[in-house]
Protein backbone atom coordinates (compact mmCIF):
# COMPACT_ATOMS: atom_id res chain seq x y z
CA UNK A 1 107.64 5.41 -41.44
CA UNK A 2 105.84 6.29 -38.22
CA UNK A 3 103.46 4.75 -36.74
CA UNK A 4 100.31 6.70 -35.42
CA UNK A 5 98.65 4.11 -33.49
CA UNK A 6 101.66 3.00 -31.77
CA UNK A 7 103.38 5.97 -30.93
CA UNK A 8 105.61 4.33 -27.80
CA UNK A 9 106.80 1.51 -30.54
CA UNK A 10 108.41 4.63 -32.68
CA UNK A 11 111.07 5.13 -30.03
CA UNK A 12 111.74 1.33 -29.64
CA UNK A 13 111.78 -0.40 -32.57
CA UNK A 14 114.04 1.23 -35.40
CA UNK A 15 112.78 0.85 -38.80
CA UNK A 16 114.02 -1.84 -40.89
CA UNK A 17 115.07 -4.04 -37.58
CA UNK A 18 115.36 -7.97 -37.45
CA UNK A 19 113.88 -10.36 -35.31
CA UNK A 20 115.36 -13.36 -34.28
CA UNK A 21 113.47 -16.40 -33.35
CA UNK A 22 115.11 -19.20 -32.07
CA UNK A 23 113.49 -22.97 -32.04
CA UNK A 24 116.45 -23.49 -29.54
CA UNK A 25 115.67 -27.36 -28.74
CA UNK A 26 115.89 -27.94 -32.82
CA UNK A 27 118.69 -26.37 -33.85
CA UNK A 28 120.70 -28.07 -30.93
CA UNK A 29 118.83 -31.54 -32.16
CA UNK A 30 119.69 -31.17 -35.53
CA UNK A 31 123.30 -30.15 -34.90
CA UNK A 32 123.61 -33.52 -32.73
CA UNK A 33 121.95 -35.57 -35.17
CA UNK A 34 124.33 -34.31 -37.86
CA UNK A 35 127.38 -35.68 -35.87
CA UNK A 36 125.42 -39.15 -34.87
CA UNK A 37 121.84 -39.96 -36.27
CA UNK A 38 119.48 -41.04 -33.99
CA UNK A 39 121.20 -40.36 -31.50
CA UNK A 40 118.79 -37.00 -30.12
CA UNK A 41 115.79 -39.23 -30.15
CA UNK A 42 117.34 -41.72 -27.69
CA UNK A 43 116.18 -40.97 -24.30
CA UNK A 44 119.80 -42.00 -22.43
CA UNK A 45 120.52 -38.98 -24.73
CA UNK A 46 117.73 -36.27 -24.77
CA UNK A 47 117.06 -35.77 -21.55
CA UNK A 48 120.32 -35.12 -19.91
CA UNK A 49 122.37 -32.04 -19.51
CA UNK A 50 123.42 -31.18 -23.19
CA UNK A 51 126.84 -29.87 -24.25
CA UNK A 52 126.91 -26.62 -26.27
CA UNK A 53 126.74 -27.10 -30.11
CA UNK A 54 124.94 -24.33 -31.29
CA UNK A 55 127.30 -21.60 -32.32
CA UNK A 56 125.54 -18.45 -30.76
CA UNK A 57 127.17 -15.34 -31.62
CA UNK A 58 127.52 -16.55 -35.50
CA UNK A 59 123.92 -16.67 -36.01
CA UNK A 60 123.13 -13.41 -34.07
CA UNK A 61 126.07 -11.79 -36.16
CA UNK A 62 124.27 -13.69 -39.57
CA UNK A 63 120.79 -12.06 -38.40
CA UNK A 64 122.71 -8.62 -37.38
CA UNK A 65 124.01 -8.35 -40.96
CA UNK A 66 120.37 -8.03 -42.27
CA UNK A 67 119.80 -5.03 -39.79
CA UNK A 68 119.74 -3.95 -36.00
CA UNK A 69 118.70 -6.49 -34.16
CA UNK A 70 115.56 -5.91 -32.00
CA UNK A 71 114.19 -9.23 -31.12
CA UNK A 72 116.28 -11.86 -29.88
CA UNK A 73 113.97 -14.74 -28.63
CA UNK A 74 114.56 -18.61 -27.86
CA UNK A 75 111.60 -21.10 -27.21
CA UNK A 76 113.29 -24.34 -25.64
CA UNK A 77 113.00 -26.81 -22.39
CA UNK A 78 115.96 -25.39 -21.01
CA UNK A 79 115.88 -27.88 -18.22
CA UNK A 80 118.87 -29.76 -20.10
CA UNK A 81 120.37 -26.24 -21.43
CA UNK A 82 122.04 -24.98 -18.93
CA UNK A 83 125.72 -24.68 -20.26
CA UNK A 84 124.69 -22.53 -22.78
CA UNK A 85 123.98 -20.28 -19.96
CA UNK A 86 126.86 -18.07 -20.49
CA UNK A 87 126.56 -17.48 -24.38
CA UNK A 88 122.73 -16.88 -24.17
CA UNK A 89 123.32 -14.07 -21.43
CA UNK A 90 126.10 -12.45 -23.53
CA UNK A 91 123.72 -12.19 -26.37
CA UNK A 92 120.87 -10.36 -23.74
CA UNK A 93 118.42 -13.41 -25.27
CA UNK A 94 114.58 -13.34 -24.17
CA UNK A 95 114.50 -17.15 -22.77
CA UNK A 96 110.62 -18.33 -22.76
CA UNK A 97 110.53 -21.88 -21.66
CA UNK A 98 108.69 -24.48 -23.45
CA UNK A 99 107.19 -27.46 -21.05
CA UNK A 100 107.47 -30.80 -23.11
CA UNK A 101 104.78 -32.20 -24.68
CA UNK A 102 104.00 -35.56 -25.00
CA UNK A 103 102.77 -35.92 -28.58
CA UNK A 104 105.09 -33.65 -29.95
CA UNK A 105 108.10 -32.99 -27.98
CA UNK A 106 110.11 -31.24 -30.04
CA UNK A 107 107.73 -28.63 -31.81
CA UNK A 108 107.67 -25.43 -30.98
CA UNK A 109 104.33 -24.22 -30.52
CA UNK A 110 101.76 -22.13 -32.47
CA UNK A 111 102.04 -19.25 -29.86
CA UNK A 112 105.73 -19.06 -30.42
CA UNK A 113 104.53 -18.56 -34.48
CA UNK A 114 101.97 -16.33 -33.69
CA UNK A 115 104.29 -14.17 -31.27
CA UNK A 116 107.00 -13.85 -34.51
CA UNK A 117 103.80 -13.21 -37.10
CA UNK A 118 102.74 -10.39 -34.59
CA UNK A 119 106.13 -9.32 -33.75
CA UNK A 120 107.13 -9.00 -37.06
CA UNK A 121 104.03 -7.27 -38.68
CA UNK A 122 104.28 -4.55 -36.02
CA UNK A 123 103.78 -1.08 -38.14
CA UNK A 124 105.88 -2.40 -40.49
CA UNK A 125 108.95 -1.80 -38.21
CA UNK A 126 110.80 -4.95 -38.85
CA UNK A 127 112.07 -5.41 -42.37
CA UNK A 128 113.47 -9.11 -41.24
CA UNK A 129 112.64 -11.89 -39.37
CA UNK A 130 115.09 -14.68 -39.10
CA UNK A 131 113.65 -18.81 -37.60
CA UNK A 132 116.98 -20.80 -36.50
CA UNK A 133 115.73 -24.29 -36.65
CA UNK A 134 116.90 -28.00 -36.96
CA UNK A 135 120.77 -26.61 -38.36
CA UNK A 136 119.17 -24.16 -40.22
CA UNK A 137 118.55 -20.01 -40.40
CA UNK A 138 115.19 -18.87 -42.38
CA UNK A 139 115.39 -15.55 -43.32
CA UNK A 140 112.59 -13.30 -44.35
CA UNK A 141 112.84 -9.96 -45.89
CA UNK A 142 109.90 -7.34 -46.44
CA UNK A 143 110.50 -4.47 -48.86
């Protein structure tokens, strides 16, 4: 389907695309806390360099089996990220950085749901829309 409002988006975004929204800070939390509990929420912990957990190019190739990927975006502090740096540039990622927050460090905010709501709703373009968060991939389809 073409869109006549957005002609420019036609040429961009293929129909029946994914996006792929990444709660970065989360899904590395939630992997750590799976091999020790507690142990993310301890400051001697949290806020030093992390070691890579988060298996990249397996959740990329779980969102690319819905469809061509389109969006690839991770919210995090990625202060403490920075051996990931490899992987993430290998899988052309759109880092936006996330400054912490002191009631709620580790929540992703609503701009970063309103930018997949908008991204995703776009003419109807994207027939997918995957949320890695906390060890987990959501998946959405639309028909």
């Amino acid at each position: 389907m073409r869109d006549p409002v957005v002609p420019a988006l036609n040429a961009v975004v293929p129909t029946g695309s994914v996006a792929l929204y990444w709660d970065f800070e989360n899904l590395h939390a939630g992997l750590v806390e799976a091999v020790d509990p507690g142990a993310y929420a301890r400051p001697d912990n949290r806020f030093k360099v992390q070691e890579p957990l988060v298996n990249v190019p397996a959740v990329i190739a779980l969102a690319a089996s819905l469809g061509p990927l389109s969006i690839n975006r991770a919210y995090c502090n990625w202060q403490f990220f920075g051996r990931y740096r490899e992987v993430l540039l290998e899988s052309a990622m759109d880092l936006v950085q996330l400054f912490p927050r002191a009631a709620a460090p580790r929540t992703v905010p609503t701009s970063a749901c309103a930018s997949m709501r908008w991204k995703t709703w776009i003419a109807g373009r994207i027939s997918a829309a995957s949320w890695s968060s906390a060890g987990t991939v959501t998946s959405r389809r639309w028909p």
